[in-house]
N, C-alpha and C. Protein backbone atom coordinates (compact mmCIF):
# COMPACT_ATOMS: atom_id res chain seq x y z
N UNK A 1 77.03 159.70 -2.69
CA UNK A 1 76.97 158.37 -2.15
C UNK A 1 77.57 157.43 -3.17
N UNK A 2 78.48 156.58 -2.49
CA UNK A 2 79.33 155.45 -3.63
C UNK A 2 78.69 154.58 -3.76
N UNK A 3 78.21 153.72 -5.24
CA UNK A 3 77.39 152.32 -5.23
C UNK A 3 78.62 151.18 -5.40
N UNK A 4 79.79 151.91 -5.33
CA UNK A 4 81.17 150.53 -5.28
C UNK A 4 81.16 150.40 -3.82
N UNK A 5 80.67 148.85 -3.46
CA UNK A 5 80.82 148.68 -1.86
C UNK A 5 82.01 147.39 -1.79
N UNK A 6 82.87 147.48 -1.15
CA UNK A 6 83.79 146.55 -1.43
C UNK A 6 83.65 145.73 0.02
N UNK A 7 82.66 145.82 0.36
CA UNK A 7 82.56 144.68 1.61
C UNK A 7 81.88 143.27 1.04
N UNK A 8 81.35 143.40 -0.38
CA UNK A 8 80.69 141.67 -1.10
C UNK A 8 79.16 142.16 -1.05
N UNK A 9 78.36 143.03 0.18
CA UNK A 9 77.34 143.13 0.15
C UNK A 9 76.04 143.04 -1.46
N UNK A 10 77.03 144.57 -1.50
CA UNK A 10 76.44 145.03 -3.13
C UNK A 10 76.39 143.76 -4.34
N UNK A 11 76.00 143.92 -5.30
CA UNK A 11 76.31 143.62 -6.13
C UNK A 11 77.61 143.85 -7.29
N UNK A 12 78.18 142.93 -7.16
CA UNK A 12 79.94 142.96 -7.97
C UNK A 12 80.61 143.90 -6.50
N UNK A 13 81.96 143.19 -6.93
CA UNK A 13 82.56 143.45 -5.68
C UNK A 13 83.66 142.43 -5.54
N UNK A 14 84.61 142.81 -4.36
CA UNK A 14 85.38 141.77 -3.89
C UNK A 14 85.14 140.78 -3.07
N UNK A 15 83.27 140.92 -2.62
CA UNK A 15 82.98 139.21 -1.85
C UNK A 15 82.44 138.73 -2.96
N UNK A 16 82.01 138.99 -4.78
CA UNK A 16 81.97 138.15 -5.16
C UNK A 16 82.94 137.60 -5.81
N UNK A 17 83.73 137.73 -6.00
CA UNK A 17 84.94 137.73 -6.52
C UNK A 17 85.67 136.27 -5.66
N UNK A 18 85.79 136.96 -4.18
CA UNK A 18 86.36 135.73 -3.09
C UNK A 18 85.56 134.61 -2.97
N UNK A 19 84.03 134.90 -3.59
CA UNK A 19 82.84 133.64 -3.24
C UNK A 19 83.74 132.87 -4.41
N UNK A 20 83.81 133.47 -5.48
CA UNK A 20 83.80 132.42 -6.61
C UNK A 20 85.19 131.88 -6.73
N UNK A 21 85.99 132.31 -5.83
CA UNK A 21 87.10 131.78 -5.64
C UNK A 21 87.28 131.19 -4.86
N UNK A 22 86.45 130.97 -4.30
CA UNK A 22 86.48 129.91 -3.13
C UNK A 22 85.26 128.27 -3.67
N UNK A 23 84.56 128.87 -4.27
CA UNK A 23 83.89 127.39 -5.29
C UNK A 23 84.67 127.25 -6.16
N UNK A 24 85.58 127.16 -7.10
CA UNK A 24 86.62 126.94 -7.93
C UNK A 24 87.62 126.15 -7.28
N UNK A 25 88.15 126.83 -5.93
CA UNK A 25 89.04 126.12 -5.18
C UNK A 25 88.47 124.62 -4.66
N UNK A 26 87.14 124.76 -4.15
CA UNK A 26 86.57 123.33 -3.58
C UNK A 26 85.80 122.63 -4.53
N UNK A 27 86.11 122.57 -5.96
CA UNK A 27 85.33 121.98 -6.86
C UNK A 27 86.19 120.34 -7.22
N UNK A 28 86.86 120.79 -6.87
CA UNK A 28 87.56 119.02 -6.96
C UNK A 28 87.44 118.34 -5.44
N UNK A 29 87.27 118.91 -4.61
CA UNK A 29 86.85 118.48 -3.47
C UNK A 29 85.90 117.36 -3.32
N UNK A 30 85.72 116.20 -2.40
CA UNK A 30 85.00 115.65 -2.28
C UNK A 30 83.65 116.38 -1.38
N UNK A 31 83.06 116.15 -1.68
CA UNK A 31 81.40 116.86 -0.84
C UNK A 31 81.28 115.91 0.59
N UNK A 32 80.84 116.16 1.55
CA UNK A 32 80.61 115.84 3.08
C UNK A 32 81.67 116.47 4.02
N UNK A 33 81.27 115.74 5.20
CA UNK A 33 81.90 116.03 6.33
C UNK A 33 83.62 115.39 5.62
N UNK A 34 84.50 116.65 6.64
CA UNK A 34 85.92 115.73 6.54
C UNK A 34 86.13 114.64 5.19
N UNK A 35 85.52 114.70 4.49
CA UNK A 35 86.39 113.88 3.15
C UNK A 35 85.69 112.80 2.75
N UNK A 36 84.17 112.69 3.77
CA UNK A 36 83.74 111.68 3.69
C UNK A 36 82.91 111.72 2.41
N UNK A 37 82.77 110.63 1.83
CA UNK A 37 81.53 110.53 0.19
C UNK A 37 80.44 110.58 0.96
N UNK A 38 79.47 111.46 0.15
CA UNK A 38 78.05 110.89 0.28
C UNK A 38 77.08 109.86 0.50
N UNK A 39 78.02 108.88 -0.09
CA UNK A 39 77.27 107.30 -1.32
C UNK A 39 78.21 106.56 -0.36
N UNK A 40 77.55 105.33 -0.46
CA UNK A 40 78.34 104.12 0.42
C UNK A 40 79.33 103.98 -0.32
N UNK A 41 80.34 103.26 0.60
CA UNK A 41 81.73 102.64 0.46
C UNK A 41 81.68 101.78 -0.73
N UNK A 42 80.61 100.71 -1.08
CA UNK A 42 80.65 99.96 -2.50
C UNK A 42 80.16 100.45 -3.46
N UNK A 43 80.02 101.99 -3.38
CA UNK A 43 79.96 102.21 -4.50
C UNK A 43 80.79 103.19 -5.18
N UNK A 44 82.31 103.04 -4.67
CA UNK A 44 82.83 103.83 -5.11
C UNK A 44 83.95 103.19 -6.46
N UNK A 45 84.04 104.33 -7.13
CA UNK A 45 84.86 103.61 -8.54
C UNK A 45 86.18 103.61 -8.01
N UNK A 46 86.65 102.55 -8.78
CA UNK A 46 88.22 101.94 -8.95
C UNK A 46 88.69 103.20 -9.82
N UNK A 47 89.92 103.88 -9.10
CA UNK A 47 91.04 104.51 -10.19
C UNK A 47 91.59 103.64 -11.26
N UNK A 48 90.70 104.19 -12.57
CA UNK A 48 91.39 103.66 -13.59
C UNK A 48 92.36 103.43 -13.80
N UNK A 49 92.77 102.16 -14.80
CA UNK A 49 93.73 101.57 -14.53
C UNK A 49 94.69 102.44 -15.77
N UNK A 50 95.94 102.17 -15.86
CA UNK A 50 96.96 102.98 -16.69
C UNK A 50 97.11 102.13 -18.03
N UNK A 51 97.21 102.91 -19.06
CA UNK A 51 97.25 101.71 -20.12
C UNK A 51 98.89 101.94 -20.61
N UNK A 52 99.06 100.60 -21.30
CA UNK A 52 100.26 100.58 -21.52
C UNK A 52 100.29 100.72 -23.02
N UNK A 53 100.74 101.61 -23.85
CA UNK A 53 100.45 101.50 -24.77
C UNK A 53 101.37 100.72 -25.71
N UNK A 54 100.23 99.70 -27.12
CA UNK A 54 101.08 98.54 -27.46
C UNK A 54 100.20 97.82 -28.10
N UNK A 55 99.88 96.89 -29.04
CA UNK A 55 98.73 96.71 -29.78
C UNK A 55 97.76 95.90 -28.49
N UNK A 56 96.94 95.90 -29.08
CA UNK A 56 95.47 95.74 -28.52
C UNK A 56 95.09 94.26 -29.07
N UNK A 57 95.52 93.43 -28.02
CA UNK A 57 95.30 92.24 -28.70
C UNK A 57 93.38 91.84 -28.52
N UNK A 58 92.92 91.99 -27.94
CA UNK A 58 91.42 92.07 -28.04
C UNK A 58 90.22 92.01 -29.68
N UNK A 59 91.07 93.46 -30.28
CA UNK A 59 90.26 93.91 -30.95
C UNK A 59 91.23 93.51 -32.26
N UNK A 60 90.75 92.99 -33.28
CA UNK A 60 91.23 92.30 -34.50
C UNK A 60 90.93 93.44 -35.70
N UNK A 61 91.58 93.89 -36.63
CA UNK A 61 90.87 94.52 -37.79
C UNK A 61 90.95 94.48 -38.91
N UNK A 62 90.53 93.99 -40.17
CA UNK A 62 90.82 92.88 -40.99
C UNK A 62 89.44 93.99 -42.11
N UNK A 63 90.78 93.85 -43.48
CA UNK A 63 90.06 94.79 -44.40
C UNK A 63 89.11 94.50 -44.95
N UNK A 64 88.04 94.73 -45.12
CA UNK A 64 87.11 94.75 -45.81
C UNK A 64 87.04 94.28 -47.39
N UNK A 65 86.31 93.27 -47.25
CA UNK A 65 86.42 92.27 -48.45
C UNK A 65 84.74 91.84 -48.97
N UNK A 66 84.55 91.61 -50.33
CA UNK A 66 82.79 91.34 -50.22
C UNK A 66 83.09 89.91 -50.43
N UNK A 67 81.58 89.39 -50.33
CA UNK A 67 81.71 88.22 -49.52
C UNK A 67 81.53 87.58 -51.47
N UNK A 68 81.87 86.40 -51.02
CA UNK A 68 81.99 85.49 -52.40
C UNK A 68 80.31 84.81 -52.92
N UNK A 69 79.96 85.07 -54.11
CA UNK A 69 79.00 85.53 -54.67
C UNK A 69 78.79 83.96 -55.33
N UNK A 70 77.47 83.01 -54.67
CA UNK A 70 77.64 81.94 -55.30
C UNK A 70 77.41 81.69 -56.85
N UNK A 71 77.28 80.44 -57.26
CA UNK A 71 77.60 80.26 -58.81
C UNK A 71 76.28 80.30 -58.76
N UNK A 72 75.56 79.37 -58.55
CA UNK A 72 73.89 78.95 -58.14
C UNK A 72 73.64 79.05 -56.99
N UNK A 73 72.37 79.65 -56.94
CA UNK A 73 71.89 80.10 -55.52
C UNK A 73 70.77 78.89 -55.37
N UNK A 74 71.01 77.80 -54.32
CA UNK A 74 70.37 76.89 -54.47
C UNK A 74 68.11 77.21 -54.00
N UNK A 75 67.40 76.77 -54.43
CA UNK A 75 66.13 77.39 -53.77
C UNK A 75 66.05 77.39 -52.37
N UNK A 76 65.53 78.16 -51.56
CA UNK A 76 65.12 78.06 -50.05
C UNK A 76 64.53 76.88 -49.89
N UNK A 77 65.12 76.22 -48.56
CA UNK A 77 64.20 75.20 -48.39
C UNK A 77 62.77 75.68 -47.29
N UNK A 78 61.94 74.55 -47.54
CA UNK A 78 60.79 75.17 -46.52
C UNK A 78 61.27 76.04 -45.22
N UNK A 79 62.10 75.13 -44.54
CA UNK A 79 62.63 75.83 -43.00
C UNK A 79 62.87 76.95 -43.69
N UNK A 80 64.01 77.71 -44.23
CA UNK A 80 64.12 78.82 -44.52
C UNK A 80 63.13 79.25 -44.55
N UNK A 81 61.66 79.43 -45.32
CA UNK A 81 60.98 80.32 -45.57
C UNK A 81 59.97 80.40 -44.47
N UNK A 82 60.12 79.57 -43.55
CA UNK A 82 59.68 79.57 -42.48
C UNK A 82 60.01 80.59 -41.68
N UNK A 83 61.63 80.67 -41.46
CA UNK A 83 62.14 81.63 -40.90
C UNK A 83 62.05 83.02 -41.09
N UNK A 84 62.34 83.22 -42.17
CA UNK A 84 62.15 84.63 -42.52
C UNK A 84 60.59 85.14 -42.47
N UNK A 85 59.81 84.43 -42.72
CA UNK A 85 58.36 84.55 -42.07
C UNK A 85 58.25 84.97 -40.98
N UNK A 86 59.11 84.41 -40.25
CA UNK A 86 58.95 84.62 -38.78
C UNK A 86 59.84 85.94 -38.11
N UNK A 87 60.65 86.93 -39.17
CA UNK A 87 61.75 87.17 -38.56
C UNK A 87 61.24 88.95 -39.18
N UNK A 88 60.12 88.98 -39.92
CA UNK A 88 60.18 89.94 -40.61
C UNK A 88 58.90 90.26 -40.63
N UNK A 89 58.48 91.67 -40.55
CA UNK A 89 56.98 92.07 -40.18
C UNK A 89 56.17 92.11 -41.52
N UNK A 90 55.23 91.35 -41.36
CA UNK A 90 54.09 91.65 -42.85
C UNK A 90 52.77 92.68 -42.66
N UNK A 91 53.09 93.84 -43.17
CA UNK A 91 51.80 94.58 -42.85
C UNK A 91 50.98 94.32 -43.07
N UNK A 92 49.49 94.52 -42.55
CA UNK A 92 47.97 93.74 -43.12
C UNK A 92 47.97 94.49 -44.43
N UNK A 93 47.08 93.67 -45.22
CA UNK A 93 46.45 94.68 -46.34
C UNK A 93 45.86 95.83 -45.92
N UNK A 94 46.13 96.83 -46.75
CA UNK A 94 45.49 97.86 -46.40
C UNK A 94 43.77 98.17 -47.06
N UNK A 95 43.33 98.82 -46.55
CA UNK A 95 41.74 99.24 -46.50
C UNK A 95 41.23 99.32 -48.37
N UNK A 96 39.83 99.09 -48.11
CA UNK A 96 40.06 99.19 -49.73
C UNK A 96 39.57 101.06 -49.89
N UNK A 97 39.91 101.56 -51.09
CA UNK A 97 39.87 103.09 -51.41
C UNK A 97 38.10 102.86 -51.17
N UNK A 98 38.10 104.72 -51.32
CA UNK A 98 36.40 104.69 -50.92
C UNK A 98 36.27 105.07 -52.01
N UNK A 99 34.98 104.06 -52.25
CA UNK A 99 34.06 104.89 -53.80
C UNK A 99 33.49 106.30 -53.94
N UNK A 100 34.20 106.82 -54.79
CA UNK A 100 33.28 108.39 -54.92
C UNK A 100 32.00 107.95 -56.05
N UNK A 101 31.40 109.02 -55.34
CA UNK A 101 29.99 109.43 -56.38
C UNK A 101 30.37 109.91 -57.69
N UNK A 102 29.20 110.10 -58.39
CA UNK A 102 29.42 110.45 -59.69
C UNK A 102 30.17 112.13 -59.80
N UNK A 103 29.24 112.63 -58.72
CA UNK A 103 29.65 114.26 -58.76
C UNK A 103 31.44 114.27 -58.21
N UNK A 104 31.55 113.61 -57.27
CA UNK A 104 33.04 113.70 -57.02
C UNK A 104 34.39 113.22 -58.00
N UNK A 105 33.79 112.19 -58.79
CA UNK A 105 34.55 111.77 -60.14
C UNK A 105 34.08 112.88 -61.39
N UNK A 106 33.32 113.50 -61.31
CA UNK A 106 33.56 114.61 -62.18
C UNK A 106 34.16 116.17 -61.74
N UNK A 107 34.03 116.13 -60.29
CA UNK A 107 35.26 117.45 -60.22
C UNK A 107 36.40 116.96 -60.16
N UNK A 108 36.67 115.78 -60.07
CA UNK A 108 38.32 115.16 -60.06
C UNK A 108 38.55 115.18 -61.79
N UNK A 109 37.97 114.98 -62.12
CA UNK A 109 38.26 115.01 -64.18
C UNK A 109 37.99 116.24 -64.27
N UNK A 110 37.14 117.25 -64.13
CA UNK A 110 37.66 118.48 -64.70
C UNK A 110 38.48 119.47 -63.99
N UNK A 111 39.03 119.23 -62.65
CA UNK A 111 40.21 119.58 -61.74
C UNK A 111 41.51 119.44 -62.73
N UNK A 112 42.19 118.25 -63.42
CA UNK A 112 42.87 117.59 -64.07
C UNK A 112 42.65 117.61 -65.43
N UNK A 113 41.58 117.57 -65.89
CA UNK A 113 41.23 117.56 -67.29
C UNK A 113 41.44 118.93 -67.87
N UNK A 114 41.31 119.92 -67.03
CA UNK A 114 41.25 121.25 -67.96
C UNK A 114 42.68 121.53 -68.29
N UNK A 115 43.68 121.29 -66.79
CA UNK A 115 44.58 121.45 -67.06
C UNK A 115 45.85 120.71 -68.18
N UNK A 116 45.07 119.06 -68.29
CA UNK A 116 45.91 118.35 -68.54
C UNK A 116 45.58 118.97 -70.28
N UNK A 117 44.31 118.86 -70.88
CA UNK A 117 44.11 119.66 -72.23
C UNK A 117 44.90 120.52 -72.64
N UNK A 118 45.02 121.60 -71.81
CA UNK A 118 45.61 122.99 -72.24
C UNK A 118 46.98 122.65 -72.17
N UNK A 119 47.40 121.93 -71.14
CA UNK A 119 49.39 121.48 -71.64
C UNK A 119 49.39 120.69 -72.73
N UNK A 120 48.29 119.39 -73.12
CA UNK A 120 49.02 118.59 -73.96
C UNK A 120 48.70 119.59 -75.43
N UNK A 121 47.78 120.13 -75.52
CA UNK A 121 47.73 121.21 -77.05
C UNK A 121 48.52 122.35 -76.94
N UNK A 122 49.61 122.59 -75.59
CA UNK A 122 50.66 123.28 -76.34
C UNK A 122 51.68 122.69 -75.99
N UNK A 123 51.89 120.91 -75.54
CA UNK A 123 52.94 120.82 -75.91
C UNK A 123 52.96 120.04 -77.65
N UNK A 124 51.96 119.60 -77.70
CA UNK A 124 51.99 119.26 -79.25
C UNK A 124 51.64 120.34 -80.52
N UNK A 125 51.69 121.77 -80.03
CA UNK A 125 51.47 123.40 -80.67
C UNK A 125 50.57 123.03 -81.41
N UNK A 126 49.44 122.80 -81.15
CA UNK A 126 48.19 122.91 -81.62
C UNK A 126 47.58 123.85 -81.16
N UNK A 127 47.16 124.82 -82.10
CA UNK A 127 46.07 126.15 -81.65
C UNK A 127 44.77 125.67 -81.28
N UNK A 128 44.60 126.59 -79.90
CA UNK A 128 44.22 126.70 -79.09
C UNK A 128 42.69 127.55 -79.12
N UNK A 129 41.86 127.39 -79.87
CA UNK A 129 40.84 128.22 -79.97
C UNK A 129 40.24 128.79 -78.51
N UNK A 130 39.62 130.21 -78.37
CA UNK A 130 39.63 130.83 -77.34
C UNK A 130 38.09 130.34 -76.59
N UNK A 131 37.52 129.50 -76.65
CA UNK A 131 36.45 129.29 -76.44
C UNK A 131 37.04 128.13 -75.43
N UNK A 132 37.81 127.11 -76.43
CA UNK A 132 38.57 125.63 -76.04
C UNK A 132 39.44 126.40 -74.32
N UNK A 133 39.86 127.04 -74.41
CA UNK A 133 41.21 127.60 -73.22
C UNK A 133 40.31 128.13 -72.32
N UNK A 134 38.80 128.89 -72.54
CA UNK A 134 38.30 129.48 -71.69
C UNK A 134 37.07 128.27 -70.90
N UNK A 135 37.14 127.31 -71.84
CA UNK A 135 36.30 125.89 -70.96
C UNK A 135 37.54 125.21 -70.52
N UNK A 136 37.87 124.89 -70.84
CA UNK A 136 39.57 124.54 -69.48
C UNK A 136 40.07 125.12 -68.26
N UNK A 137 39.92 126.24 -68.56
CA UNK A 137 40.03 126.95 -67.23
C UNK A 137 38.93 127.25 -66.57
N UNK A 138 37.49 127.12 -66.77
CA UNK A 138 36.31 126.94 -66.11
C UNK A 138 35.66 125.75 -65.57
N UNK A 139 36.29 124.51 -66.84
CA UNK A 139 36.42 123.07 -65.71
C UNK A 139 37.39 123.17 -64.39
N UNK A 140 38.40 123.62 -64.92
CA UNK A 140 39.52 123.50 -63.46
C UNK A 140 38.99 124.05 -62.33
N UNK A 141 38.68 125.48 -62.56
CA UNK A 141 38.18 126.30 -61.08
C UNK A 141 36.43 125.45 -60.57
N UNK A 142 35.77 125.08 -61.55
CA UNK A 142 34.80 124.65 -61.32
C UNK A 142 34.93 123.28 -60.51
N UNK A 143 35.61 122.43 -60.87
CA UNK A 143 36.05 121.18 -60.54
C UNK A 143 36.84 121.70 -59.07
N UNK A 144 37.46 122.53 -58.88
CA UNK A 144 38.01 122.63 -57.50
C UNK A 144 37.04 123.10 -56.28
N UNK A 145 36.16 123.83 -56.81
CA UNK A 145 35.57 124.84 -56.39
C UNK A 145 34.09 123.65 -55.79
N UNK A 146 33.85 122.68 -56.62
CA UNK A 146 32.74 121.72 -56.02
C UNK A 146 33.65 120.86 -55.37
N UNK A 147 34.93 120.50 -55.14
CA UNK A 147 35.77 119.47 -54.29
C UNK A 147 35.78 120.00 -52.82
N UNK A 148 35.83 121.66 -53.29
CA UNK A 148 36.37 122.72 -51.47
C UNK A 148 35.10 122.47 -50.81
N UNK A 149 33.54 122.66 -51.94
CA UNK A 149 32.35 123.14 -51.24
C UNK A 149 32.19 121.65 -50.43
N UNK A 150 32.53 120.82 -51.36
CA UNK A 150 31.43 119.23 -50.38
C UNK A 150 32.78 118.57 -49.33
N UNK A 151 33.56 119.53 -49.25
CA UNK A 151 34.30 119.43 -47.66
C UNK A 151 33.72 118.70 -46.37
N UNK A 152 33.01 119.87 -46.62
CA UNK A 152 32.21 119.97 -45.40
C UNK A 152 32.65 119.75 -43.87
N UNK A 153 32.27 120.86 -43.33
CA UNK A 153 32.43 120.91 -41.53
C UNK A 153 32.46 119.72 -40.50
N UNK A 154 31.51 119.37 -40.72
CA UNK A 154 30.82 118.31 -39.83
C UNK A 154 31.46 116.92 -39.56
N UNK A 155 31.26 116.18 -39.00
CA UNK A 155 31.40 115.09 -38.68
C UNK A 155 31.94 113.56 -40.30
N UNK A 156 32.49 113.23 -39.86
CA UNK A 156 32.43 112.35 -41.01
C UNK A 156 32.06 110.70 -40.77
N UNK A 157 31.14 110.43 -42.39
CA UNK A 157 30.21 109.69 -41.93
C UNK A 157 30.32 108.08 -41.13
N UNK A 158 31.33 108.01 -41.12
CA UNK A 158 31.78 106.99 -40.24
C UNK A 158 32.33 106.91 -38.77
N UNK A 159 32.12 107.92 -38.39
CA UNK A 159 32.85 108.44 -37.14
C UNK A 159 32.98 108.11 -35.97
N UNK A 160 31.49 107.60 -35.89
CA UNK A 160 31.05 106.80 -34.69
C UNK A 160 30.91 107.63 -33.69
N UNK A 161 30.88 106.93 -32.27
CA UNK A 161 30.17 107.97 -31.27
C UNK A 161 31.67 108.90 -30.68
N UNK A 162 32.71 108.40 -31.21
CA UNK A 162 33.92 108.92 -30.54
C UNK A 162 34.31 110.18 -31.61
N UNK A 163 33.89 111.39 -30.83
CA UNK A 163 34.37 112.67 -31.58
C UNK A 163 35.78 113.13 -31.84
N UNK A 164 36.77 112.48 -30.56
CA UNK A 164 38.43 112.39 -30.84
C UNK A 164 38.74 114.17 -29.83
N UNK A 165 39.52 114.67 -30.32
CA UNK A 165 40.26 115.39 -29.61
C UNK A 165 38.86 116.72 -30.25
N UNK A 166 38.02 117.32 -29.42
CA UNK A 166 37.19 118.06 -30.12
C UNK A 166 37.17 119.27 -28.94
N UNK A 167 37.93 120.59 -29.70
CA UNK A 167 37.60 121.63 -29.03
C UNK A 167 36.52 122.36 -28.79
């Protein structure tokens, strides 16, 4: 049994072949009955017009020059500063920072502190006693390690009754 059917039925073939040669052929075609547009009569576009080519008196182009830089810049007068007041967005102040507790200002200093110790005594090559390097690196992990724990899950304390996007 042959799966080449050359009647278009099948798939690939010479009716698809003639289909698509026949949308290629009517693709510049206007769409409707007999020639007619779709879309009303006023709304059809004007055949662009032909240009003649030849300078363009319209469009001017003139080199680039900076602008002349006064001697004294006299002060703004009020109006001015009026204006630009008016012309330019002033963000509110922003919020004041939140006070940490005592415990949270001490894992932030030994987060930073252990590390900042142990660089500045070797960048100024000062030995490093092994006691000094092994409390530096036990402030640091310690200091991170109470910042991760008081995370915490829950709600935060200002939150109000609106939980927000809560799966």
């Amino acid at each position: 049994m042959s799966t080449d059917k050359a009647d278009g039925a099948g798939t690939g073939g010479a009716g698809d072949e003639a289909a698509w040669q026949d949308l290629v052929a009517r693709y510049a075609l206007p769409s409707g009955a007999a020639g007619v547009a779709p879309w009303p009569e006023r709304e059809e576009l004007a055949p662009p017009a032909t240009h003649v080519p030849g300078p363009d008196r319209a469009r001017v182009v003139r080199p680039a020059t900076q602008p002349p830089v006064p001697a004294a810049s006299p002060r703004p007068s009020a109006d001015a500063a009026d204006d630009t007041a008016e012309d330019h967005f002033i963000p509110p102040p922003p919020p004041p920072l939140p006070h940490l507790d005592p415990i949270a200002k001490g894992a932030w200093a030994a987060l930073f502190g252990g590390p900042a110790y142990l660089l500045a005594t070797t960048l100024l090559g000062w030995t490093i006693p092994g006691w000094a390097a092994l409390i530096a690196v036990v402030a640091f992990v310690s200091g991170f390690t109470v910042l991760v724990l008081r995370l915490g899950d829950g709600p935060s304390r200002g939150a109000g009754p609106d939980d927000g996007a809560v799966l």
